[in-house]
C-alpha atoms as a PDB file:
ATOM      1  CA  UNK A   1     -63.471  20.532  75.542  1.00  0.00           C
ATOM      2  CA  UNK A   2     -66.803  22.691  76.461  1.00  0.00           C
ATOM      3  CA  UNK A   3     -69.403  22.921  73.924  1.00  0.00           C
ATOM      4  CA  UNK A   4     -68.394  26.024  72.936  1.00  0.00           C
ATOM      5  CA  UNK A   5     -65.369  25.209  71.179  1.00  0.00           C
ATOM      6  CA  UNK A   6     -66.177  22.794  68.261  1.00  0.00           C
ATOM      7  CA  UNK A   7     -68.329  25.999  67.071  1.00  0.00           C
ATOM      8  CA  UNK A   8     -65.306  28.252  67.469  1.00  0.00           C
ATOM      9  CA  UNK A   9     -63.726  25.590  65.321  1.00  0.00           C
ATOM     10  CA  UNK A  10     -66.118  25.573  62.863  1.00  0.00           C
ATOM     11  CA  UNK A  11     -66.654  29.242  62.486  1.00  0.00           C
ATOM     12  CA  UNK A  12     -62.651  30.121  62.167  1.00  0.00           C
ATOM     13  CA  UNK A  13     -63.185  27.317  59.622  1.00  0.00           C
ATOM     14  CA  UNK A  14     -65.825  28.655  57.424  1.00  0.00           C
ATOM     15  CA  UNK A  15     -64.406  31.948  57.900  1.00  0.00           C
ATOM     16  CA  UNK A  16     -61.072  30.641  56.139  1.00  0.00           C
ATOM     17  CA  UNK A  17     -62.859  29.079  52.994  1.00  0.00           C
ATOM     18  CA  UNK A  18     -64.944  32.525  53.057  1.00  0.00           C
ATOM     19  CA  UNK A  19     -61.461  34.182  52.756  1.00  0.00           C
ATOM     20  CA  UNK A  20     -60.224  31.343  50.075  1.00  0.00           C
ATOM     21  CA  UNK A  21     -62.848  31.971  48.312  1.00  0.00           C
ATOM     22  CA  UNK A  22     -62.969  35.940  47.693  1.00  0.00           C
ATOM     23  CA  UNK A  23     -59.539  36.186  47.536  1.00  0.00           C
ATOM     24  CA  UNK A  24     -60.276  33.463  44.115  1.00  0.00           C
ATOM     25  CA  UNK A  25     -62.937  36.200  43.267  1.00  0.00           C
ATOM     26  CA  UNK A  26     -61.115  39.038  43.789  1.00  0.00           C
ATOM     27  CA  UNK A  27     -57.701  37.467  41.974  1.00  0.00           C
ATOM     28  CA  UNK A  28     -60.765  37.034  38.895  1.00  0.00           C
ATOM     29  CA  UNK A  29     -62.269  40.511  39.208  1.00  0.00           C
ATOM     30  CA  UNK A  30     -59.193  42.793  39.859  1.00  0.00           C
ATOM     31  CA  UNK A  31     -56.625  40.548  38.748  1.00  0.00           C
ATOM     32  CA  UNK A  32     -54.686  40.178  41.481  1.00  0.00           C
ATOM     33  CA  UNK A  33     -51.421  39.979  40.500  1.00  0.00           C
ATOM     34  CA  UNK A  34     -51.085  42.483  38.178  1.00  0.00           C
ATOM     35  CA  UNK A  35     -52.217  45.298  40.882  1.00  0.00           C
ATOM     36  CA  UNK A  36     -50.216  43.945  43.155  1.00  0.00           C
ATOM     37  CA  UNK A  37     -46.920  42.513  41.108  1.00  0.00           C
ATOM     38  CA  UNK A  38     -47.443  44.268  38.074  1.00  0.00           C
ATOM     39  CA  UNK A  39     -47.385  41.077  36.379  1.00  0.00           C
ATOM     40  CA  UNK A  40     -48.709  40.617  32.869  1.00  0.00           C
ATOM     41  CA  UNK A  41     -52.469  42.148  32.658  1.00  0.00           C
ATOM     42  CA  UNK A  42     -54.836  38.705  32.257  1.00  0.00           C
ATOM     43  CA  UNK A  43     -58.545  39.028  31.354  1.00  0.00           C
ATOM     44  CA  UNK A  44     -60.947  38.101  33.568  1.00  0.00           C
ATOM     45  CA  UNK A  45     -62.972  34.506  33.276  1.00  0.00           C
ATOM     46  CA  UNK A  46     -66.234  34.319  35.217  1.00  0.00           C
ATOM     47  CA  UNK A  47     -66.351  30.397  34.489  1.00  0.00           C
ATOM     48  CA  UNK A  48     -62.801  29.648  35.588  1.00  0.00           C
ATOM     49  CA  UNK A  49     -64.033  31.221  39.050  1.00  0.00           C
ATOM     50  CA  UNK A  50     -67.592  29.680  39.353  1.00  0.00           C
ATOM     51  CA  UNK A  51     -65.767  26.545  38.598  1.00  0.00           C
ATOM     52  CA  UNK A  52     -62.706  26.934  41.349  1.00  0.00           C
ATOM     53  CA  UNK A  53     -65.477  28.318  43.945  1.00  0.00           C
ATOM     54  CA  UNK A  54     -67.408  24.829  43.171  1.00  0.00           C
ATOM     55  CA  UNK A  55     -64.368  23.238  43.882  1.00  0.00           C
ATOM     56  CA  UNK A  56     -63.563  24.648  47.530  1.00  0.00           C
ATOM     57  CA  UNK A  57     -67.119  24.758  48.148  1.00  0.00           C
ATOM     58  CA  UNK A  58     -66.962  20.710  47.922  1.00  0.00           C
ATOM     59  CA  UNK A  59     -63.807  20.720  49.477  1.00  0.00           C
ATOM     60  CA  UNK A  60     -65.172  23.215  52.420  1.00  0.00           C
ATOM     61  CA  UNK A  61     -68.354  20.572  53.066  1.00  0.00           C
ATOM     62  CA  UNK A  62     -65.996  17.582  53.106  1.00  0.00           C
ATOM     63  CA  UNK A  63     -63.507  19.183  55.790  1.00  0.00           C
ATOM     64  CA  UNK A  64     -66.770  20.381  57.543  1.00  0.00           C
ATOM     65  CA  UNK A  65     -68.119  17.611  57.687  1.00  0.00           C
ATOM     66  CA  UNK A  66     -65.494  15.721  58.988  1.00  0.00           C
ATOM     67  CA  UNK A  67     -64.412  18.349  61.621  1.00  0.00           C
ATOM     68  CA  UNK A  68     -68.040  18.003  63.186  1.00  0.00           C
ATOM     69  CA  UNK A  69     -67.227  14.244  63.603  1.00  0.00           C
ATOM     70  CA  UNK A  70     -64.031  15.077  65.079  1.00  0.00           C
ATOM     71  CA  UNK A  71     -64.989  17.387  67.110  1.00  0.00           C
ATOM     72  CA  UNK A  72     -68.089  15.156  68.475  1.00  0.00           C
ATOM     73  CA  UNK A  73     -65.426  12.229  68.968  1.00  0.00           C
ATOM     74  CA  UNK A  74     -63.005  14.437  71.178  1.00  0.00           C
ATOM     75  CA  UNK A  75     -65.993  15.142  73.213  1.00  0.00           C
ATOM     76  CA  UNK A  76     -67.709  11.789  73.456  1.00  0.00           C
ATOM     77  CA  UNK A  77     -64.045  10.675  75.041  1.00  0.00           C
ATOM     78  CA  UNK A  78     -63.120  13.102  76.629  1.00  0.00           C
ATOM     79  CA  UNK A  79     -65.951  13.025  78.780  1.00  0.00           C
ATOM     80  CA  UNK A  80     -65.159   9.752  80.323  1.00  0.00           C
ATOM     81  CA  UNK A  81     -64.108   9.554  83.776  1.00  0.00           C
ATOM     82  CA  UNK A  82     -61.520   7.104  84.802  1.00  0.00           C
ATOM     83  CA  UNK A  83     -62.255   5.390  87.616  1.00  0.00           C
ATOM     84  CA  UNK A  84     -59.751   2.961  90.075  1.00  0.00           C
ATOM     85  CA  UNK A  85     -61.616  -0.110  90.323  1.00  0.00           C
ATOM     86  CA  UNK A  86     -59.598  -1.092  93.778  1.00  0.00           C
ATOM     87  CA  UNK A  87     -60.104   2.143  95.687  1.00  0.00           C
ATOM     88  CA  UNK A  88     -62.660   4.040  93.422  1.00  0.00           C
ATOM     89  CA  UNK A  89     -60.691   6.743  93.804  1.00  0.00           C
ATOM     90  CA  UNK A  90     -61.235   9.720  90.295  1.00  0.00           C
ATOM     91  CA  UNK A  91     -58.027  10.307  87.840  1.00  0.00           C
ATOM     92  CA  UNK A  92     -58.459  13.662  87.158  1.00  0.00           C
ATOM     93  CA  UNK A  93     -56.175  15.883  85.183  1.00  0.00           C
ATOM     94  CA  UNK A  94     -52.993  13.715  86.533  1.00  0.00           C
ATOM     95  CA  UNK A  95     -54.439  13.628  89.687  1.00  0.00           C
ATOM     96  CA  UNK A  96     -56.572  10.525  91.610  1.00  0.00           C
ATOM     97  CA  UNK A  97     -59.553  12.435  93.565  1.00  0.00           C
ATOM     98  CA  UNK A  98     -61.957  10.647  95.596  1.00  0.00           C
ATOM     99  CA  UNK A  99     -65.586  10.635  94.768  1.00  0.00           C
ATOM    100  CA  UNK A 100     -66.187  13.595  97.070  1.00  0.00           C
ATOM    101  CA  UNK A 101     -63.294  15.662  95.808  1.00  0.00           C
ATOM    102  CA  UNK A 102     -63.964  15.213  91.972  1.00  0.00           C
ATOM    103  CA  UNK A 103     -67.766  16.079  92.832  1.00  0.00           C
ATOM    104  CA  UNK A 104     -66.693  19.329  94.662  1.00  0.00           C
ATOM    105  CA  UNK A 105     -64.032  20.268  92.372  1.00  0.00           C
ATOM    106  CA  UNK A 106     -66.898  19.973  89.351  1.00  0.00           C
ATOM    107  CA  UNK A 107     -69.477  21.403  91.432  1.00  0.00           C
ATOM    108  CA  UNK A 108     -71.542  18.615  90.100  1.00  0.00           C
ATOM    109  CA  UNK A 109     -74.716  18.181  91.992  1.00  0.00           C
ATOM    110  CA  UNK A 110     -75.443  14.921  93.559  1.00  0.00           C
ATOM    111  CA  UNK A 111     -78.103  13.122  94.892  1.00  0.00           C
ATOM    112  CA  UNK A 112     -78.247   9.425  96.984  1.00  0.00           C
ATOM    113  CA  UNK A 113     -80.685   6.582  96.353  1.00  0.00           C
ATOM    114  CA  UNK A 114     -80.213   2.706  96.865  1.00  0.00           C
ATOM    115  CA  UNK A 115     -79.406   0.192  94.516  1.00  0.00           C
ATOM    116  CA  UNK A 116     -82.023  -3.145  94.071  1.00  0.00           C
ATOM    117  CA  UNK A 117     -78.693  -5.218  95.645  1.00  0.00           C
ATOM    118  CA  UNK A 118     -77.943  -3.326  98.332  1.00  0.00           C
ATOM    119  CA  UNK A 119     -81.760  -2.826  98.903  1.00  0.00           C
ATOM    120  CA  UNK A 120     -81.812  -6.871  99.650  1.00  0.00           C
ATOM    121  CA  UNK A 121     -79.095  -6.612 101.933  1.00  0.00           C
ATOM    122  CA  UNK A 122     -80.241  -4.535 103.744  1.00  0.00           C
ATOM    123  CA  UNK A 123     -83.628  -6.119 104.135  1.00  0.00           C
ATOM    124  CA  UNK A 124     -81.422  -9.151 105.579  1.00  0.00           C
ATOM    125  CA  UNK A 125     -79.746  -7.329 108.102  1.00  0.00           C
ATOM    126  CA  UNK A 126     -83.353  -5.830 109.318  1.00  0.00           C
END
């Protein structure tokens, strides 16, 4: 999941308690379902509205708040790499890469250095 996507989330999101939310309005204001099934005609109550827009407001933060941790979950595991630990070889979509292929196929950049261990060993061998 790029980073890209838990904002796509979260904007179709707001977006929908946006629409929720004028569509209370606009059911207050115009009544709603007499213009549109010539129902009864109701007055209008400003307070019944601020009320029900408190309520999804709450409810809007809540789901927010818990899609952001979602969202940050799916991408905190997601970007684990599963590694053989006989052959080292890279699962990759299905798929068990070597090092070199999973690096190409990511285009990752790499880099070499030594670690302290190795460093000893090779020390003895010199």
């Amino acid at each position: 999941m790029s980073a890209r996507v838990p904002r796509q989330i979260l904007l179709l999101q707001s977006l929908g308690f946006a629409l929720v939310l004028a569509t209370l309005w606009a059911d207050e204001l115009l009544d709603l379902p007499h213009l549109l099934f010539n129902a009864t005609p109701t007055p209008g109550r400003l307070s019944e509205a601020a009320f029900e827009s408190v309520v999804v407001a709450i409810l809007g933060v809540l789901t927010t708040a818990l899609t952001v941790r979602l969202t940050r979950r799916i991408v905190a595991l997601e970007s684990f790499v599963v590694l053989c630990s006989w052959c080292r070889r890279i699962r990759d979509e299905g798929q068990w890469l070597t090092f070199e292929a999973f690096f190409a196929a990511y285009k990752a950049n790499t880099s070499h250095g030594l670690c302290p261990d190795c460093a000893v060993k090779l020390e003895a061998e010199t």
